[in-house]
N, C-alpha and C. Protein backbone atom coordinates (compact mmCIF):
# COMPACT_ATOMS: atom_id res chain seq x y z
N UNK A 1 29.48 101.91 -2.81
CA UNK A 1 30.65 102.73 -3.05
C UNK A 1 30.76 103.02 -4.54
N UNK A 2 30.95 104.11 -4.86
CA UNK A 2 30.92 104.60 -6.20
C UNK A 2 32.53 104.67 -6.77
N UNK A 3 32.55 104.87 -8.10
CA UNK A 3 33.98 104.42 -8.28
C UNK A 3 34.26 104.91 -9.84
N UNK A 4 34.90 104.13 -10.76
CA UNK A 4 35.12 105.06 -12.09
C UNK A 4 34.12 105.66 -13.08
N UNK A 5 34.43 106.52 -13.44
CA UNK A 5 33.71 106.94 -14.17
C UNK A 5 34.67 107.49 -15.43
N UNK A 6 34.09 106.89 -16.87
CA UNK A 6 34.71 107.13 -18.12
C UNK A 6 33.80 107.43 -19.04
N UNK A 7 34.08 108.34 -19.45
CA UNK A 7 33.39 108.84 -20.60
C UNK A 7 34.25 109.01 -22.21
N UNK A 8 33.23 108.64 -23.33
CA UNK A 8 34.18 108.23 -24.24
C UNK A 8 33.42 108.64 -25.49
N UNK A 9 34.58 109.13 -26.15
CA UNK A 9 34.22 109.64 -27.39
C UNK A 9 34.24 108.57 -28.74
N UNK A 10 33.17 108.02 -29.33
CA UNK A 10 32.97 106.64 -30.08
C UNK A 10 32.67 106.78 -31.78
N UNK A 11 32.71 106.04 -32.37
CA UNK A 11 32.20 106.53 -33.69
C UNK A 11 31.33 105.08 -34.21
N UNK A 12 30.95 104.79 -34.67
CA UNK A 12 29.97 103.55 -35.42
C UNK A 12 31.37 102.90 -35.96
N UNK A 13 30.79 101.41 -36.23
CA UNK A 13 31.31 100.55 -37.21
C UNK A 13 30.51 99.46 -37.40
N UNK A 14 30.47 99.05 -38.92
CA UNK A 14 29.47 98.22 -39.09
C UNK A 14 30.53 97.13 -39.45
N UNK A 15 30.89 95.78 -38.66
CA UNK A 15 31.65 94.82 -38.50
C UNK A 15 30.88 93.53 -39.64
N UNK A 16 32.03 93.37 -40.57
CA UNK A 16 31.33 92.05 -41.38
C UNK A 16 30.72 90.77 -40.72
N UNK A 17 30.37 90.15 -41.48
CA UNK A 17 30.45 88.35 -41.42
C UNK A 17 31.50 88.09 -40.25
N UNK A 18 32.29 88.16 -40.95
CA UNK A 18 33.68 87.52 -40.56
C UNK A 18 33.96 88.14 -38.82
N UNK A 19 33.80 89.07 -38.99
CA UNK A 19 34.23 90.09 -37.59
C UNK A 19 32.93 89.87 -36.46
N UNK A 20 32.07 89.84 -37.15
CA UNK A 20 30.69 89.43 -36.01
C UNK A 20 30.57 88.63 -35.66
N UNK A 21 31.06 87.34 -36.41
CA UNK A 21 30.91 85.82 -35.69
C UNK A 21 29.91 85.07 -36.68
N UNK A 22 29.84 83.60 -36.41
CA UNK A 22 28.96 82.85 -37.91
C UNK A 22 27.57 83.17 -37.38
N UNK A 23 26.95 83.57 -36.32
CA UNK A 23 25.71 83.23 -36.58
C UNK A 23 25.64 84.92 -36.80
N UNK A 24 25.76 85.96 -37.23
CA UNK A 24 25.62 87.19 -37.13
C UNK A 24 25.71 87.97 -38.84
N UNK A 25 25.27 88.32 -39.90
CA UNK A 25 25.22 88.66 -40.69
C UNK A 25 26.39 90.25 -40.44
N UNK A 26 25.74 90.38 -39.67
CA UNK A 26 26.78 91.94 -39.34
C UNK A 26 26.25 92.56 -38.13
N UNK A 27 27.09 93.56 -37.58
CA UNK A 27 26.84 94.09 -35.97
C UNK A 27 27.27 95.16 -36.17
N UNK A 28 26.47 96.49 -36.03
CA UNK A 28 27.27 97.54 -35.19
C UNK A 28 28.11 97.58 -33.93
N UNK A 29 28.94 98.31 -34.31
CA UNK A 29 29.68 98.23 -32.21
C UNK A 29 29.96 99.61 -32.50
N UNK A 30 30.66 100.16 -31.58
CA UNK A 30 31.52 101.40 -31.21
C UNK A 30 32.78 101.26 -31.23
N UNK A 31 33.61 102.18 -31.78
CA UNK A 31 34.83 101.92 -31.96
C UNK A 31 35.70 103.16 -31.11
N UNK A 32 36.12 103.27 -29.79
CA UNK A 32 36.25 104.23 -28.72
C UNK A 32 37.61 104.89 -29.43
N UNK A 33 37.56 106.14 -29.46
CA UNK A 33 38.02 107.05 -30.15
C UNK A 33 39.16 108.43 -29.16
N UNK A 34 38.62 108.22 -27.86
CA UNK A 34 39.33 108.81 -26.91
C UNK A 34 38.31 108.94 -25.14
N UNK A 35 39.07 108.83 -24.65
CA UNK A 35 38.55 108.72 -22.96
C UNK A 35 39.12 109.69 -22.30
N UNK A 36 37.81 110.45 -21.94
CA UNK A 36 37.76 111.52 -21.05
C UNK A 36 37.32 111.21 -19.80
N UNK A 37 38.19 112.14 -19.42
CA UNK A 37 38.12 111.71 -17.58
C UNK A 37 38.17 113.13 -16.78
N UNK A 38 38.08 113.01 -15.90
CA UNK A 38 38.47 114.43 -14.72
C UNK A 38 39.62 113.86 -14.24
N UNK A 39 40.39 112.67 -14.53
CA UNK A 39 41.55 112.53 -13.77
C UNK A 39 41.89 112.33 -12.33
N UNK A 40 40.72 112.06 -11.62
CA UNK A 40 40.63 111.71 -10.26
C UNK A 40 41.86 110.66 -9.71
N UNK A 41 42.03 110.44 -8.78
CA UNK A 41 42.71 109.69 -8.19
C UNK A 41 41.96 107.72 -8.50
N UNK A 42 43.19 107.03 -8.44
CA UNK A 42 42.61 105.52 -8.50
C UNK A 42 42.36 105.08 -10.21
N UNK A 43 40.98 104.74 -10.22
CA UNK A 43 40.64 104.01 -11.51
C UNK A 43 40.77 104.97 -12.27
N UNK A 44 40.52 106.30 -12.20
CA UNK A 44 39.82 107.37 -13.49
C UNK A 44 41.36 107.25 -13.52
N UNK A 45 41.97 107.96 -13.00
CA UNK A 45 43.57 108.04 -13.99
C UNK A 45 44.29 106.70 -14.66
N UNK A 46 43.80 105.32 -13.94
CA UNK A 46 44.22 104.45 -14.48
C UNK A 46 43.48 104.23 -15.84
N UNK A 47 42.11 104.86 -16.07
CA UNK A 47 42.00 104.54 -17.36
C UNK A 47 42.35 105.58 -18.04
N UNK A 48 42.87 106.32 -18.23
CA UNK A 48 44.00 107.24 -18.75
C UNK A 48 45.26 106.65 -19.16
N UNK A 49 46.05 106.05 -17.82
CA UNK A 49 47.33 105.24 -18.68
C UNK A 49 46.88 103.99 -19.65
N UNK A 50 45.85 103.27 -19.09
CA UNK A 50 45.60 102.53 -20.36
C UNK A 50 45.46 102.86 -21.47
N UNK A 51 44.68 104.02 -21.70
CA UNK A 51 44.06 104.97 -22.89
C UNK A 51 46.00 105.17 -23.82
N UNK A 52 46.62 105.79 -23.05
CA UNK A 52 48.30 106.54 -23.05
C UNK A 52 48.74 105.20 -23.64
N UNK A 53 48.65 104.03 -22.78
CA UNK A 53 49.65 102.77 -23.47
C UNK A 53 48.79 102.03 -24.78
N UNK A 54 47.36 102.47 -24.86
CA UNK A 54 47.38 101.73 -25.79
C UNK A 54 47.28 102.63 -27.11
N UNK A 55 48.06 103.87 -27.09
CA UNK A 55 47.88 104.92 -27.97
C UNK A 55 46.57 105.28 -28.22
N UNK A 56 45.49 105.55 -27.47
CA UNK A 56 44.12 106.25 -27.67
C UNK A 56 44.40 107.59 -27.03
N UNK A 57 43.98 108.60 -27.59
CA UNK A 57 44.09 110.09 -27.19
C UNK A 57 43.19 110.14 -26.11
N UNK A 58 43.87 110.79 -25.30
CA UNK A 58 42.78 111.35 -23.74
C UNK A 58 42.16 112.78 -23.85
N UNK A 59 41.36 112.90 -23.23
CA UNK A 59 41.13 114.73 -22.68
C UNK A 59 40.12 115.17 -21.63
N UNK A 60 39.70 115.73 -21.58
CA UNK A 60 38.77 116.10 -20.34
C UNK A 60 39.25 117.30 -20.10
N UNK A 61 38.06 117.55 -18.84
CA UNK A 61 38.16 119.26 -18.11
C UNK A 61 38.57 118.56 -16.80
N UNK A 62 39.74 119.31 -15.87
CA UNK A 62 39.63 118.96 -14.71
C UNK A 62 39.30 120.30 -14.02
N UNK A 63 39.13 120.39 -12.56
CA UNK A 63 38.61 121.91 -11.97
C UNK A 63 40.06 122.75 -12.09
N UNK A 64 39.97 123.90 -12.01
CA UNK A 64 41.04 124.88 -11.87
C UNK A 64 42.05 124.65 -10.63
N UNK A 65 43.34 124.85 -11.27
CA UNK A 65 44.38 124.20 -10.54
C UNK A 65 44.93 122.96 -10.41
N UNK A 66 43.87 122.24 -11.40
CA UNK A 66 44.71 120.44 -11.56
C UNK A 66 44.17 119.98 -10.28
N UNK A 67 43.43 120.51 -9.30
CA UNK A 67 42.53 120.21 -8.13
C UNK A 67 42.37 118.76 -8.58
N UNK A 68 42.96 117.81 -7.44
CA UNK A 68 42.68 116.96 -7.68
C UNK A 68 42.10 115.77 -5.92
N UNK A 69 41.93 114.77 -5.33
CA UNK A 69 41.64 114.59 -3.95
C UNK A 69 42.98 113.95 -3.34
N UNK A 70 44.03 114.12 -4.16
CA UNK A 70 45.85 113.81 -3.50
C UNK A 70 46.32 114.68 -3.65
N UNK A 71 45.88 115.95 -4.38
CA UNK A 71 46.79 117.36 -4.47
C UNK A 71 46.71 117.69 -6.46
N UNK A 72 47.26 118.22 -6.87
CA UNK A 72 47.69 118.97 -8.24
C UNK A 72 47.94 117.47 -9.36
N UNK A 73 46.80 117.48 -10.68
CA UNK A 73 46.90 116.32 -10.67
C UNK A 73 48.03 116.18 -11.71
N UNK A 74 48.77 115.34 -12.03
CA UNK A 74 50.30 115.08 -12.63
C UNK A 74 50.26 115.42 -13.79
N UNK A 75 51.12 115.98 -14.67
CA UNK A 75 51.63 116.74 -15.61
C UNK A 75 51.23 115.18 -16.72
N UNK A 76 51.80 114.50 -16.39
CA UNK A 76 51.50 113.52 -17.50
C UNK A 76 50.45 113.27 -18.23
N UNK A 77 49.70 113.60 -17.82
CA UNK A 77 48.43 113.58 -18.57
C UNK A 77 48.39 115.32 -18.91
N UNK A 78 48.59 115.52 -20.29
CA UNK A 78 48.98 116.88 -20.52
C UNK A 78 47.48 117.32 -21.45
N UNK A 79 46.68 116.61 -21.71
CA UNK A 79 45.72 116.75 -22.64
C UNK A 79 44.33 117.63 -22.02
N UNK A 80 44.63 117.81 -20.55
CA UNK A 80 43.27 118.18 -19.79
C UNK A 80 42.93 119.73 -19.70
N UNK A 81 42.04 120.14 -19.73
CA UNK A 81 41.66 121.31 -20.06
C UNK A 81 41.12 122.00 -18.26
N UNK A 82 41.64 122.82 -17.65
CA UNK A 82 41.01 123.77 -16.48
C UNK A 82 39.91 124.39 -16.81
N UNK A 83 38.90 123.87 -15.73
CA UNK A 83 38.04 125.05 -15.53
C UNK A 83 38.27 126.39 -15.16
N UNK A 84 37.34 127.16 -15.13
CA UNK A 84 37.32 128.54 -14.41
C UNK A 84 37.20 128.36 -13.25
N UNK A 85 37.23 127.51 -12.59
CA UNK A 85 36.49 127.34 -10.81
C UNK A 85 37.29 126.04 -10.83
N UNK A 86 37.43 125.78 -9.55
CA UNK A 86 37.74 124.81 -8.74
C UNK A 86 36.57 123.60 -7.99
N UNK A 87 35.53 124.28 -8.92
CA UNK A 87 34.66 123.11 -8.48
C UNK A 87 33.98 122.09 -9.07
N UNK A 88 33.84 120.61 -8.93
CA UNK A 88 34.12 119.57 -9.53
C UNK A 88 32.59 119.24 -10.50
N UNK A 89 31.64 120.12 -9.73
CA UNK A 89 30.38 119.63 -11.06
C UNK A 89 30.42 120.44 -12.27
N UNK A 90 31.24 121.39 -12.04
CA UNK A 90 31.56 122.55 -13.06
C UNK A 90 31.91 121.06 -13.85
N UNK A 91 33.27 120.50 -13.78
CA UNK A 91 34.55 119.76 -14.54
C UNK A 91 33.19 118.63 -15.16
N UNK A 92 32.51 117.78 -13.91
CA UNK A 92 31.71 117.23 -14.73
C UNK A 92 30.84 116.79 -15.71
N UNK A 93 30.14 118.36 -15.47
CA UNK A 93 28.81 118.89 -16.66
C UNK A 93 30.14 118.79 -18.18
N UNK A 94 31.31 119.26 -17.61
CA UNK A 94 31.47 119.51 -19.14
C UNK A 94 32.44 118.52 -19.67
N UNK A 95 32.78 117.34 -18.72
CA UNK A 95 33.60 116.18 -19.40
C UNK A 95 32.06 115.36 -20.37
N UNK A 96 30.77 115.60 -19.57
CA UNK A 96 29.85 114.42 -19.84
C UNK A 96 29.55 115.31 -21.10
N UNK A 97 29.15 116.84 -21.16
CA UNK A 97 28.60 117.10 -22.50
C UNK A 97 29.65 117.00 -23.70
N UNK A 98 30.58 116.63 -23.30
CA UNK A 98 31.90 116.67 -24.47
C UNK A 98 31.74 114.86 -24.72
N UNK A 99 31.31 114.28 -24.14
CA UNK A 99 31.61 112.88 -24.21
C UNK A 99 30.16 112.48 -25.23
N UNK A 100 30.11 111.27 -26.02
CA UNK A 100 29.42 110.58 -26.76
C UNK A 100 28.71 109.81 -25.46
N UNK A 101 29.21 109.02 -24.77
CA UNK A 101 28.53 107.99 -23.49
C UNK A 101 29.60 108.17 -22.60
N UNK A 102 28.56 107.67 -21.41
CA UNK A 102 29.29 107.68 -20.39
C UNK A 102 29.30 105.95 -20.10
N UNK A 103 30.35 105.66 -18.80
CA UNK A 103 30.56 104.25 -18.35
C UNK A 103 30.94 104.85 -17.12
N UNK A 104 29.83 104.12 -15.95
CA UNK A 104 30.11 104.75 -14.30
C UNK A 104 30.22 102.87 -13.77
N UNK A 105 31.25 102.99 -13.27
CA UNK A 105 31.60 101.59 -12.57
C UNK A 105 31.71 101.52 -11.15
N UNK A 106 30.95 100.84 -10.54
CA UNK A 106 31.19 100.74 -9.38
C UNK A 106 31.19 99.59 -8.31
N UNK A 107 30.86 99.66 -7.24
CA UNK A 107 30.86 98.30 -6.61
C UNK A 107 29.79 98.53 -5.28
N UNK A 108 28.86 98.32 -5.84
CA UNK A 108 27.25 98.97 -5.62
C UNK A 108 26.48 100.31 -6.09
N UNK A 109 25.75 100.87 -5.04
CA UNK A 109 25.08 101.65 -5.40
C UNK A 109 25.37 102.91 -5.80
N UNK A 110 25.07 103.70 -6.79
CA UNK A 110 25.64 104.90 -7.26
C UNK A 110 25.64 106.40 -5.97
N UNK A 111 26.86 106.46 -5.96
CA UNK A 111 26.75 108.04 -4.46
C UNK A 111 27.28 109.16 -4.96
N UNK A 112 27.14 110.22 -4.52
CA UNK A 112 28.30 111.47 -4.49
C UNK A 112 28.52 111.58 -6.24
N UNK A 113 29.45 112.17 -6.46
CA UNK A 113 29.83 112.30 -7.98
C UNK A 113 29.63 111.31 -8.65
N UNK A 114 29.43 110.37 -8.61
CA UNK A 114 29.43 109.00 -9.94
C UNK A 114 27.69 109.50 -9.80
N UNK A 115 27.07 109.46 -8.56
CA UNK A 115 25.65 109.54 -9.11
C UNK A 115 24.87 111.09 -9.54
N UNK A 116 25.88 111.78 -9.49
CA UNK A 116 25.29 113.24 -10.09
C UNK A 116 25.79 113.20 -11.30
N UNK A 117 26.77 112.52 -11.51
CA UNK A 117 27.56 112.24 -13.37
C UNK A 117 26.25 111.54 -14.17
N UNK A 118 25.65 110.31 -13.15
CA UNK A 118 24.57 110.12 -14.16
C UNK A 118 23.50 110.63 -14.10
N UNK A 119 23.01 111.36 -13.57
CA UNK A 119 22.09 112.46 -13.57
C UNK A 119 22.43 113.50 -14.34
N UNK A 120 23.14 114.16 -14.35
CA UNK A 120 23.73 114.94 -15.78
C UNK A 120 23.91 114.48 -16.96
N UNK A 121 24.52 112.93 -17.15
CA UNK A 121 24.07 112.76 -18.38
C UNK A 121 22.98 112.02 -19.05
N UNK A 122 21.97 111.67 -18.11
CA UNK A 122 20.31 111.69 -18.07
C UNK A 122 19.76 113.33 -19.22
N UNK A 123 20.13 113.96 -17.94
CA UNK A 123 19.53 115.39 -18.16
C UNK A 123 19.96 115.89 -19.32
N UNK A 124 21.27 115.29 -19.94
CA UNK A 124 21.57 115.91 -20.85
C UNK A 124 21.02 114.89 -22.90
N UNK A 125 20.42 114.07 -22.36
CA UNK A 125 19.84 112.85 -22.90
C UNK A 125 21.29 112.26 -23.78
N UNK A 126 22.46 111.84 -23.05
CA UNK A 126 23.47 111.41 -22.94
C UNK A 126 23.61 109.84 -22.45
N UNK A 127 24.25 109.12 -23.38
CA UNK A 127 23.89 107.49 -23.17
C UNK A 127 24.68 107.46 -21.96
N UNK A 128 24.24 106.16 -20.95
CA UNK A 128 24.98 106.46 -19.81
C UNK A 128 25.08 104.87 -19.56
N UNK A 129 25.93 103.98 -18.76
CA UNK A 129 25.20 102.89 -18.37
C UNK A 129 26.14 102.77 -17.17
N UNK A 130 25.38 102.33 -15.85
CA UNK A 130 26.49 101.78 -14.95
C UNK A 130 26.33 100.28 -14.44
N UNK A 131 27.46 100.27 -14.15
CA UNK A 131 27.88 98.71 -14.23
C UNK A 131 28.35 98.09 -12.89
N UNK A 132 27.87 97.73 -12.23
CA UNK A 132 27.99 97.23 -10.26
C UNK A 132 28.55 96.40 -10.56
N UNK A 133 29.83 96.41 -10.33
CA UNK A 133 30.78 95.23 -10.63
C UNK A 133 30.75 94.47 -9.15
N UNK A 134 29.78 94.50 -7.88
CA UNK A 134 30.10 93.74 -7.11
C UNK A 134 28.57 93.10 -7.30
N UNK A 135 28.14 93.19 -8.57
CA UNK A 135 26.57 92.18 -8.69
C UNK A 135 26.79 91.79 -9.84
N UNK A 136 27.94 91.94 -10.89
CA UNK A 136 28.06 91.87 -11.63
C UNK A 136 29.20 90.97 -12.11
N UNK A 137 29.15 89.63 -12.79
CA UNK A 137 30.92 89.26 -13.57
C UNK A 137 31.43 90.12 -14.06
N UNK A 138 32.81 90.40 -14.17
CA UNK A 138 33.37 91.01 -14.67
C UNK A 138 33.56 90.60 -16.24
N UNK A 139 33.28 89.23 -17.01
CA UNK A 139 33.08 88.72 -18.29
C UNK A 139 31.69 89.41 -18.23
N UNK A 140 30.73 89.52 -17.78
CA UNK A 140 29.46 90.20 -18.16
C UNK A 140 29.33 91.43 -18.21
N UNK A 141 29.94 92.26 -17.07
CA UNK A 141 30.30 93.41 -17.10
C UNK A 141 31.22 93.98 -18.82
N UNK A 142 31.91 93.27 -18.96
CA UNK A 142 32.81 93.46 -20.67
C UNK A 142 31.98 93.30 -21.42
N UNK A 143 31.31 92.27 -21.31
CA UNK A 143 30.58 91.94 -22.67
C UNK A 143 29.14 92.95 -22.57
N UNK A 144 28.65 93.39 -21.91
CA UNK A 144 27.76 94.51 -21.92
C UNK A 144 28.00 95.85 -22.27
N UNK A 145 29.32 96.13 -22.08
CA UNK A 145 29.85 97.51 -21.95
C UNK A 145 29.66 98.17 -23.52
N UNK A 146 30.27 97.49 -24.35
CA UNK A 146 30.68 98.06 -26.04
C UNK A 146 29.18 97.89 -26.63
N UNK A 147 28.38 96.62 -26.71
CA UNK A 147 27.17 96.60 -27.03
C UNK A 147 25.86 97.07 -27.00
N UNK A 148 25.90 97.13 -25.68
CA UNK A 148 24.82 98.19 -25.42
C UNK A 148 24.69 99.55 -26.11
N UNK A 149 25.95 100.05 -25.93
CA UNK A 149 26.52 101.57 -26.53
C UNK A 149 26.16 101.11 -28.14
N UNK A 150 26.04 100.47 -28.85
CA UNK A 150 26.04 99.93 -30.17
C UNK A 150 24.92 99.53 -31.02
N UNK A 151 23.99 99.29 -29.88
CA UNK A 151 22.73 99.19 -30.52
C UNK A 151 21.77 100.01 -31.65
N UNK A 152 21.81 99.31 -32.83
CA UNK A 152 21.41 100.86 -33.76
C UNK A 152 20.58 99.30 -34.89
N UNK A 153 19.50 100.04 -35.27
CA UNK A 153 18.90 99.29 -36.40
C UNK A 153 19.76 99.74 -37.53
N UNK A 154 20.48 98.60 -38.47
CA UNK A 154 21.74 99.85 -39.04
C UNK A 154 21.01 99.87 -40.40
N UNK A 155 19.56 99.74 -40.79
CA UNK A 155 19.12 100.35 -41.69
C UNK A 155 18.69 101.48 -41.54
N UNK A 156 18.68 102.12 -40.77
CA UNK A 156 18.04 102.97 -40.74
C UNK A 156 18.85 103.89 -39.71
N UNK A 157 20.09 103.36 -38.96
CA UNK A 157 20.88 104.11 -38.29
C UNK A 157 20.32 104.69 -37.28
N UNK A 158 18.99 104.07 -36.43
CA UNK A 158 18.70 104.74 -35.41
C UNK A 158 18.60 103.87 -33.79
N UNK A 159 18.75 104.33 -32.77
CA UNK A 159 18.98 103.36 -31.93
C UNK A 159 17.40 102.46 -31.77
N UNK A 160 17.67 101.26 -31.65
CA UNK A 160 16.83 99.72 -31.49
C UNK A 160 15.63 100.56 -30.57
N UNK A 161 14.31 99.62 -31.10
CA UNK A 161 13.31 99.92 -30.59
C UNK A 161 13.40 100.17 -28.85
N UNK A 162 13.75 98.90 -28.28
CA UNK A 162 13.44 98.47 -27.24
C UNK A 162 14.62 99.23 -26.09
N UNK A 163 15.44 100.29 -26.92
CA UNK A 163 16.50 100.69 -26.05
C UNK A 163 15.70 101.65 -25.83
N UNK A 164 15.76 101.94 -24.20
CA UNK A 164 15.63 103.38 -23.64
C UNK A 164 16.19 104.71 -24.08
N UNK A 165 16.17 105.73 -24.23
CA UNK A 165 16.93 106.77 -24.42
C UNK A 165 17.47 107.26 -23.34
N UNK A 166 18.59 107.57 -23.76
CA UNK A 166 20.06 107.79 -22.49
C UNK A 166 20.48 106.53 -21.99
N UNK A 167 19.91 105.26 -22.38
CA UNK A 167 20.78 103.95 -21.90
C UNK A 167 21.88 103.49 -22.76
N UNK A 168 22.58 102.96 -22.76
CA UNK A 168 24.06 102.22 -23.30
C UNK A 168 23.45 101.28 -23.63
């Protein structure tokens, strides 16, 4: 069953001594900057109000008409941009090319939209990583999420040998 999908706009930070921990001279991480969503029903809008309560700016494309799979999706989230069409890979292609990485969560195997989201942002050589939270701890699942996305030789500011391209 396939399930959230967040995409997020990030910027570098190179974290001291102090902030990395004693055995760590220093660490890049990502410092998430705003979460884009299509606003779907369930998790995707819930990470929206989180985004809302913890003052991080939202945005995204949703399809034309606020099309959403409960009806017109709620005014509260005022930041989302309509497509020209009402149809949802339209909204996708262009939440993922607007996004820095993606994060597809689920609870197995990737189906339907979560697995054409990562195929688009494959195709688009867009960091992507998903995370099977029913094979997965949810402490492991966290602690993978920011790092992966973070990996950078920071002399040289380019991502680590051994990372794939388009992986988190």
């Amino acid at each position: 069953m396939s399930g959230t999908i967040l995409l997020l706009r990030a910027e570098p930070r190179v974290l001291d001594a102090h902030e990395a921990g004693p055995h760590n001279h220093f660490r890049l991480t990502m410092v998430i900057k705003k979460i884009i969503s299509g606003a779907q029903t369930g998790a995707d809008r819930a990470a929206l109000d989180a985004a809302l309560a913890l003052g991080l700016p939202i945005g995204g494309w949703v399809p034309r008409g606020r099309k959403a799979e409960d009806g017109p999706i709620p005014e509260r989230y005022p930041d989302l941009r309509e497509t020209d069409t009402d149809d949802y890979e339209t909204r996708t292609r262009l939440n993922v090319q607007d996004a820095d990485a993606t994060l597809i969560l689920s609870h197995g195997l990737l189906s339907g939209g979560s697995k054409f989201t990562e195929a688009v942002a494959r195709s688009l050589g867009k960091p992507v990583r998903h995370v099977d939270l029913g094979a997965t701890s949810i402490p492991d699942a966290v602690s993978a999420i920011p790092l992966g996305a973070a990996r950078r030789d920071a002399r040289r500011g380019r991502p680590a040998r051994e990372q794939r391209p388009g992986d988190l």
